[in-house]
C-alpha atoms as a PDB file:
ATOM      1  CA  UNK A   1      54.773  48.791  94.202  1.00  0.00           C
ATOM      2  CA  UNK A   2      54.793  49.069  90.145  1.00  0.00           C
ATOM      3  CA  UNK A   3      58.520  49.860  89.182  1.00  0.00           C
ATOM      4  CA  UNK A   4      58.289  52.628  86.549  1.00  0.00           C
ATOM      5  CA  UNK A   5      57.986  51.534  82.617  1.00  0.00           C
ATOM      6  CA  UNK A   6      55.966  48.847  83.644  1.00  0.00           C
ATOM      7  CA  UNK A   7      52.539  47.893  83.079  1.00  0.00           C
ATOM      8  CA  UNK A   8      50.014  46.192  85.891  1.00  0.00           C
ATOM      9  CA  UNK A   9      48.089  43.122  84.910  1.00  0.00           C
ATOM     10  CA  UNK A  10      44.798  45.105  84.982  1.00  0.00           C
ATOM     11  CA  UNK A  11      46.200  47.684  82.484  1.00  0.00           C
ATOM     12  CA  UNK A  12      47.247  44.846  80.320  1.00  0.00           C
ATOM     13  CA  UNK A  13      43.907  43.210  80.385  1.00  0.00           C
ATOM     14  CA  UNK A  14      42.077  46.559  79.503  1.00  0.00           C
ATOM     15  CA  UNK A  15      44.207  47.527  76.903  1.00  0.00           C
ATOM     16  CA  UNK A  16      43.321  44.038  74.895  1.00  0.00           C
ATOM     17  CA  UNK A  17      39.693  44.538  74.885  1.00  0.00           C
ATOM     18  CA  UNK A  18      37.988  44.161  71.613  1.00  0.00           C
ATOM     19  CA  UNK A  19      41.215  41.190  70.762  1.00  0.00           C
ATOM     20  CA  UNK A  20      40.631  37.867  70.940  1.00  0.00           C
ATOM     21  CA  UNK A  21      41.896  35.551  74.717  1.00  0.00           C
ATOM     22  CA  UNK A  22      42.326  32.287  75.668  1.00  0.00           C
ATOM     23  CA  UNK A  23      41.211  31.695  79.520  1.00  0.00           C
ATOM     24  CA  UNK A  24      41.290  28.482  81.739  1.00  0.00           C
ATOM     25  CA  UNK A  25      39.900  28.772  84.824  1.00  0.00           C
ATOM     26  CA  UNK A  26      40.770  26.615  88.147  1.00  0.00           C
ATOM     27  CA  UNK A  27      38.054  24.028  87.601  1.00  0.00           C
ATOM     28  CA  UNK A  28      39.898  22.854  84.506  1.00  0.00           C
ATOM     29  CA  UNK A  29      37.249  24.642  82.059  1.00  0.00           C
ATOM     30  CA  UNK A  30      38.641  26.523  79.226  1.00  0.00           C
ATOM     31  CA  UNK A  31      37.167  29.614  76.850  1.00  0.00           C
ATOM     32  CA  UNK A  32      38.261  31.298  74.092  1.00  0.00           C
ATOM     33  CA  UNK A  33      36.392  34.498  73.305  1.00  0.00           C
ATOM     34  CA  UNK A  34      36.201  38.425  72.509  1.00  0.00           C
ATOM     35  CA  UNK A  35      37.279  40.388  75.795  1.00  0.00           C
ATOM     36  CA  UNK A  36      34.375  42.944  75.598  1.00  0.00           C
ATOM     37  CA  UNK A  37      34.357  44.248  79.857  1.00  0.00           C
ATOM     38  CA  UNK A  38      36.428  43.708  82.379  1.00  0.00           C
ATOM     39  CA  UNK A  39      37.210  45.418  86.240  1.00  0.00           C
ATOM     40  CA  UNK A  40      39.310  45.660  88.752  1.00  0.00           C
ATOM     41  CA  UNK A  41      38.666  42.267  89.816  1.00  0.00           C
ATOM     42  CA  UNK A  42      39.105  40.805  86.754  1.00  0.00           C
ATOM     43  CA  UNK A  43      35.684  40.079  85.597  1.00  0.00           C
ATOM     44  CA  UNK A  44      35.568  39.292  82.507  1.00  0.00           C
ATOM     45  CA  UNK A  45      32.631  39.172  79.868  1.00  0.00           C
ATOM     46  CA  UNK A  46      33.775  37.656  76.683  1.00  0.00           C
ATOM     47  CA  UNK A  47      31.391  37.661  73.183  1.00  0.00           C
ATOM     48  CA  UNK A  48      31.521  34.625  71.205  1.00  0.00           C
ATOM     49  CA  UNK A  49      32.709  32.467  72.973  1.00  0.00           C
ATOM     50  CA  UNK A  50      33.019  28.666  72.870  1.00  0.00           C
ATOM     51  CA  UNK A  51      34.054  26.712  75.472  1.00  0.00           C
ATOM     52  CA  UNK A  52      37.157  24.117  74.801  1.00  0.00           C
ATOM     53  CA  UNK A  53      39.061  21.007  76.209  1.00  0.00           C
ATOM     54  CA  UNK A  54      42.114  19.599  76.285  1.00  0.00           C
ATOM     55  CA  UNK A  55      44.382  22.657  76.396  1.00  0.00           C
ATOM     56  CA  UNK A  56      42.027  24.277  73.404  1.00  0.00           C
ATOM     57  CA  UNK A  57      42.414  20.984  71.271  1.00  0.00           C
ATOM     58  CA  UNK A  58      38.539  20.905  71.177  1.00  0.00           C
ATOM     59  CA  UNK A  59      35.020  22.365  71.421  1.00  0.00           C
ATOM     60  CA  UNK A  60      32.416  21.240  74.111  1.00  0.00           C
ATOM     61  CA  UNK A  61      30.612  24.104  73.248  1.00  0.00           C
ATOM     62  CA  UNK A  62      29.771  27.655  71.282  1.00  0.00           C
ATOM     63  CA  UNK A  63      28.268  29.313  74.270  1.00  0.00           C
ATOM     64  CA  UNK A  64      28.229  33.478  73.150  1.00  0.00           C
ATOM     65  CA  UNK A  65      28.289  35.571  75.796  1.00  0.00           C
ATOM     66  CA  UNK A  66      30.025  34.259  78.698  1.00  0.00           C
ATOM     67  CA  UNK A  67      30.427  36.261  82.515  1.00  0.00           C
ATOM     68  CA  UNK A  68      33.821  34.724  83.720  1.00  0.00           C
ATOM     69  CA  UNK A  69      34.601  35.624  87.658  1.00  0.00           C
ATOM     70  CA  UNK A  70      38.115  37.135  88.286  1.00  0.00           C
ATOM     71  CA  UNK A  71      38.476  34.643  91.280  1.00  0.00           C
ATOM     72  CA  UNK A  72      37.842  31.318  89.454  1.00  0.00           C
ATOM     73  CA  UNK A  73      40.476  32.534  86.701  1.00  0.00           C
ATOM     74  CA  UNK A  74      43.821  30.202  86.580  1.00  0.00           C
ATOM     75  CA  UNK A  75      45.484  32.659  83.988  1.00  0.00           C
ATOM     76  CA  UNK A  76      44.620  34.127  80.749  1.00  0.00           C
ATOM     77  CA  UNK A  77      46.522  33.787  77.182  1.00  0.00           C
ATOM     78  CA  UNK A  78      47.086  37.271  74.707  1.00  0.00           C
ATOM     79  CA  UNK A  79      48.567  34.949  72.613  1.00  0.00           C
ATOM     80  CA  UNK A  80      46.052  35.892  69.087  1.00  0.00           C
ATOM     81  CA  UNK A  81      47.210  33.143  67.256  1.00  0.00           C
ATOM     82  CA  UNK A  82      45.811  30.337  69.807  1.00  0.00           C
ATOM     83  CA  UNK A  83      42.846  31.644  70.181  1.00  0.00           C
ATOM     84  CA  UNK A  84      42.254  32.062  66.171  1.00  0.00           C
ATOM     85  CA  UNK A  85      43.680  28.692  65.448  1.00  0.00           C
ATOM     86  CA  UNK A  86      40.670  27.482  68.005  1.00  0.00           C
ATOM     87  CA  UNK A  87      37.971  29.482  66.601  1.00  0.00           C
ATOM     88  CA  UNK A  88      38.749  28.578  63.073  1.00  0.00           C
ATOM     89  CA  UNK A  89      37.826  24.578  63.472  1.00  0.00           C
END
């Protein structure tokens, strides 16, 4: 049960499409793109996207468009300035 004045995870992740996430998934591999879909599963397609190591430290690779399954997902980071800080090197 959601107590009242709150806001679910899924609401949260809808509201911060078109902004900018940081996601590590349980396999240790980490992304850092533009939330463009997600569902009630937590699906996620991000749009220019690179994929990072080492807690976002560095880039394997600048993939694009990325599909990233709600299961495999470890937890996701709102946090803009991480995810710019990444991008810009």
């Amino acid at each position: 049960m959601v107590r009242p004045g709150t806001i679910s995870p899924l609401r949260y992740l809808k509201n911060a499409i078109d902004t900018q996430i940081y996601v590590k998934l349980k396999d240790g591999s980490e992304y850092v793109g533009t939330l463009k879909v997600t569902d009630g599963t937590m699906n996620l397609i991000l749009e220019d996207a690179m994929e990072l190591k080492n807690d976002g430290k560095d880039i394997v690779a600048k993939v694009g468009k990325v599909l990233i399954r709600g299961s495999m997902i470890q937890y996701i980071s709102f946090n803009p300035d991480m995810a710019l800080e990444t991008r810009q090197e």
